[in-house]
Protein backbone atom coordinates (compact mmCIF):
# COMPACT_ATOMS: atom_id res chain seq x y z
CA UNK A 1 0.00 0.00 0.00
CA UNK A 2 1.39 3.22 -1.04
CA UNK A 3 2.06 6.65 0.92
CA UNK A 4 -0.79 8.04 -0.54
CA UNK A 5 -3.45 5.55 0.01
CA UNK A 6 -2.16 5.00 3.38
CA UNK A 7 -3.08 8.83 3.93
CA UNK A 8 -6.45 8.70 1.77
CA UNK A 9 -7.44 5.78 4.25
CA UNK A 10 -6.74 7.21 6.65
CA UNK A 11 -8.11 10.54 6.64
CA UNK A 12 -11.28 8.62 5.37
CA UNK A 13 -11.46 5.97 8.41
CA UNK A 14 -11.50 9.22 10.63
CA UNK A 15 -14.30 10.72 8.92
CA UNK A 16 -16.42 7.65 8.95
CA UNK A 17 -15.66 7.16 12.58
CA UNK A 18 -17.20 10.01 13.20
CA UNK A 19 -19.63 9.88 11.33
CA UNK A 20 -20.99 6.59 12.36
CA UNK A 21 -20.70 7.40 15.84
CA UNK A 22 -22.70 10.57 15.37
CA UNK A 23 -25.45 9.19 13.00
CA UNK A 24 -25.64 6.05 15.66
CA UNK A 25 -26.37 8.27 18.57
CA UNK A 26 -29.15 10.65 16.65
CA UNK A 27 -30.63 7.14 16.27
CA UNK A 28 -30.44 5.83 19.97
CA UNK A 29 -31.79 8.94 21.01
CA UNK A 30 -34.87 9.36 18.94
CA UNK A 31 -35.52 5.43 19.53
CA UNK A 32 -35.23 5.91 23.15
CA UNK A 33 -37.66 8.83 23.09
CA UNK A 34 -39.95 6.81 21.17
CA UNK A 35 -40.14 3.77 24.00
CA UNK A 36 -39.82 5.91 27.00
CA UNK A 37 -43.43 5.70 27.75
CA UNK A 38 -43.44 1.75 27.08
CA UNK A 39 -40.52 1.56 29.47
CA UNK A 40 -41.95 3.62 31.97
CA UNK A 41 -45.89 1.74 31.78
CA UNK A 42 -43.83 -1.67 32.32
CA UNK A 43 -42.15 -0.07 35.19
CA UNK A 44 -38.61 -1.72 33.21
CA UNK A 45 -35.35 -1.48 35.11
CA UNK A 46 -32.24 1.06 33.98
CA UNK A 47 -30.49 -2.25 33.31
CA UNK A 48 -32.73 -3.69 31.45
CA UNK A 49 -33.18 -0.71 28.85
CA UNK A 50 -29.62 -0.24 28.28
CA UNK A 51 -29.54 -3.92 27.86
CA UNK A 52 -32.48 -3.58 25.01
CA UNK A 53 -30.03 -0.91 23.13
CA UNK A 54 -27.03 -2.67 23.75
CA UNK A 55 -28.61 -5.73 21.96
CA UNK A 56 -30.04 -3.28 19.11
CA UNK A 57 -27.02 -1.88 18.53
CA UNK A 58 -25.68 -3.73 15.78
CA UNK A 59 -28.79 -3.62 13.55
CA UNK A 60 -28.88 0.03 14.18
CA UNK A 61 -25.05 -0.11 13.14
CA UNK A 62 -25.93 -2.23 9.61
CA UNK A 63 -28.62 0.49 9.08
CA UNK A 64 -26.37 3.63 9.69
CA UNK A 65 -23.24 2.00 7.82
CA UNK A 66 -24.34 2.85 4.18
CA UNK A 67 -25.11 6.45 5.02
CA UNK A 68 -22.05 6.46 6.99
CA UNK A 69 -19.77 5.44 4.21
CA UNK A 70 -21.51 8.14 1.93
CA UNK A 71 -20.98 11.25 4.05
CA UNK A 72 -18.03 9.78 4.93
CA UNK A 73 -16.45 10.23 1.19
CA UNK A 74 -18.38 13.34 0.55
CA UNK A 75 -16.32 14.58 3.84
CA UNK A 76 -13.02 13.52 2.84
CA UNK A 77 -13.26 14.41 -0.85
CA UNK A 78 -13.96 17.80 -0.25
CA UNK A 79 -11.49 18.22 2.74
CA UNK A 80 -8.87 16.81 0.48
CA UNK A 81 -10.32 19.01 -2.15
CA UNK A 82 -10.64 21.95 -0.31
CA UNK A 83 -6.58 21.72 1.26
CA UNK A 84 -6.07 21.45 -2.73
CA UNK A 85 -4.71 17.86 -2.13
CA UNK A 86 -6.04 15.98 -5.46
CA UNK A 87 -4.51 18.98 -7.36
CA UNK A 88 -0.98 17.83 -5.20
CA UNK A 89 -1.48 14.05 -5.99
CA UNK A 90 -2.35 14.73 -9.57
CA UNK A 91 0.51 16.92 -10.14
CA UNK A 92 3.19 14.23 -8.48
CA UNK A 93 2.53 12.15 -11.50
CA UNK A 94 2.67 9.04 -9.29
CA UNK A 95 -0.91 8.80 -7.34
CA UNK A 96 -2.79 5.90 -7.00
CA UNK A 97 -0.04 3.57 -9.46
CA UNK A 98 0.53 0.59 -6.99
């Protein structure tokens, strides 16, 4: 793996870190302020509701990820953009051979 696409990856991973992390909390938060009132009729322990998330977390994960991924490259494409990067790794004559 080259310099370059060591750097790309990178910069990506820590925009999709972010990203995912963000996108899953929005999502734990309006689904917990959706089943507050069922929690609260059954009377249901703190345990027991951060148990219900924990276990919903990775569906919530596989329905973020795609959206993730998107905003994710959007993100680093125009900070890469932006710091006129491309122009740098176009101009080195060398980007993206390996």
């Amino acid at each position: 793996m080259s310099i370059i696409s060591r750097y790309i990856l990178k910069e990506y991973l820590k925009f999709f870190s972010v990203t995912l992390a963000v996108l899953s909390l929005v999502y734990l938060t309006i689904e917990f302020l959706e089943k507050i009132r069922k929690f609260s009729e059954r009377d249901a322990d703190f345990l027991l509701v951060v148990q219900y998330f924990l276990y919903k977390l990775p569906r919530i994960l596989f329905d973020i990820s795609p959206l993730a991924v998107l905003i994710a490259t959007f993100l680093t494409l125009g900070m890469l953009s932006r710091n006129n990067e491309i122009i740098a790794f176009k101009s080195s004559g060398s980007a993206f051979s390996n």
